[in-house]
Protein backbone atom coordinates (compact mmCIF):
# COMPACT_ATOMS: atom_id res chain seq x y z
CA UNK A 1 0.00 0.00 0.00
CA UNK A 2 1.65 3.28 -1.06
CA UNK A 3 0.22 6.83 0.47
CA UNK A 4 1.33 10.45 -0.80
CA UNK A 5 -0.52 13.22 0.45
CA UNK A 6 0.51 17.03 0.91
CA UNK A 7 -0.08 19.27 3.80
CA UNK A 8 -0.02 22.65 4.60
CA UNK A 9 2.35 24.02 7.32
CA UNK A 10 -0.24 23.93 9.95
CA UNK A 11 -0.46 20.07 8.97
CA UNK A 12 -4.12 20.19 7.51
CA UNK A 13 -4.22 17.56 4.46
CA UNK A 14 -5.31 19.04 1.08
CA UNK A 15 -4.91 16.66 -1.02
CA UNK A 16 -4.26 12.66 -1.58
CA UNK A 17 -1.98 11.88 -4.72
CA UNK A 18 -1.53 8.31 -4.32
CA UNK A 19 -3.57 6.02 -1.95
CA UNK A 20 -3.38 2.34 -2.89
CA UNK A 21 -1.11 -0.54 -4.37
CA UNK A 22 1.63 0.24 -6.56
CA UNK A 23 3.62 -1.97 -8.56
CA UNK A 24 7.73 -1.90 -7.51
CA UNK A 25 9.64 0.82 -9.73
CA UNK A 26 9.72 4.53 -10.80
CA UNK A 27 6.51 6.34 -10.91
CA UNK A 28 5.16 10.07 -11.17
CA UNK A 29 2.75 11.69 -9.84
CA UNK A 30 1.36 15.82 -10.84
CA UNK A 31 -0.48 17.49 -8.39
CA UNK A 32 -2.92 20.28 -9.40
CA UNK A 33 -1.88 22.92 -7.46
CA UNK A 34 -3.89 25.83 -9.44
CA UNK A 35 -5.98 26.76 -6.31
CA UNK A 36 -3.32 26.88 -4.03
CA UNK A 37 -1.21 30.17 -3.04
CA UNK A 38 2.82 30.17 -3.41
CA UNK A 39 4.07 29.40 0.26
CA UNK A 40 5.67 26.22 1.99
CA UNK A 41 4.13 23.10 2.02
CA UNK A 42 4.77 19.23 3.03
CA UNK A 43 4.45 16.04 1.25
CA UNK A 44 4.42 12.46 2.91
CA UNK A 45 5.14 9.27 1.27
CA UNK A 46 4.66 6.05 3.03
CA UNK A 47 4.97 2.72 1.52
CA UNK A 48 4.96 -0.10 3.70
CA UNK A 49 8.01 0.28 6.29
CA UNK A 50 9.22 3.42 4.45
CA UNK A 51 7.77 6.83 5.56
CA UNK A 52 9.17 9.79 4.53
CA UNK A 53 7.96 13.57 5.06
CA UNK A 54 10.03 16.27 2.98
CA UNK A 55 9.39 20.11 2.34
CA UNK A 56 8.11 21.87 -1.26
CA UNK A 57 7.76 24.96 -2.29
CA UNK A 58 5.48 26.27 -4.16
CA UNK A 59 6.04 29.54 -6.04
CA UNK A 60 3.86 31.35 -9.00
């Protein structure tokens, strides 16, 4: 089961990118970011034993 989801800085989810099975190897994933304002935000990918939190920003 693979989960990538972004969050604002306050830690409020706004949006799922990925929530289910994934086969092993390289994939992408776009997320629509049109109504969201330039500023810092947070993604988190977990899959399986592997969770991983890392910072974006987002500038227009």
């Amino acid at each position: 089961m693979v989960s990538l989801k972004v969050f604002d800085v306050l830690g409020h989810e706004l949006a799922i990118l990925v929530n289910g099975v994934q086969q092993p190897g390289m994939h992408t994933v776009q997320w629509d970011a049109a109504g969201f304002p330039s500023g810092v935000y947070f993604y988190r990918l977990q899959a399986d034993s592997f969770d991983e939190s890392k910072k974006l920003l987002l500038l227009r």
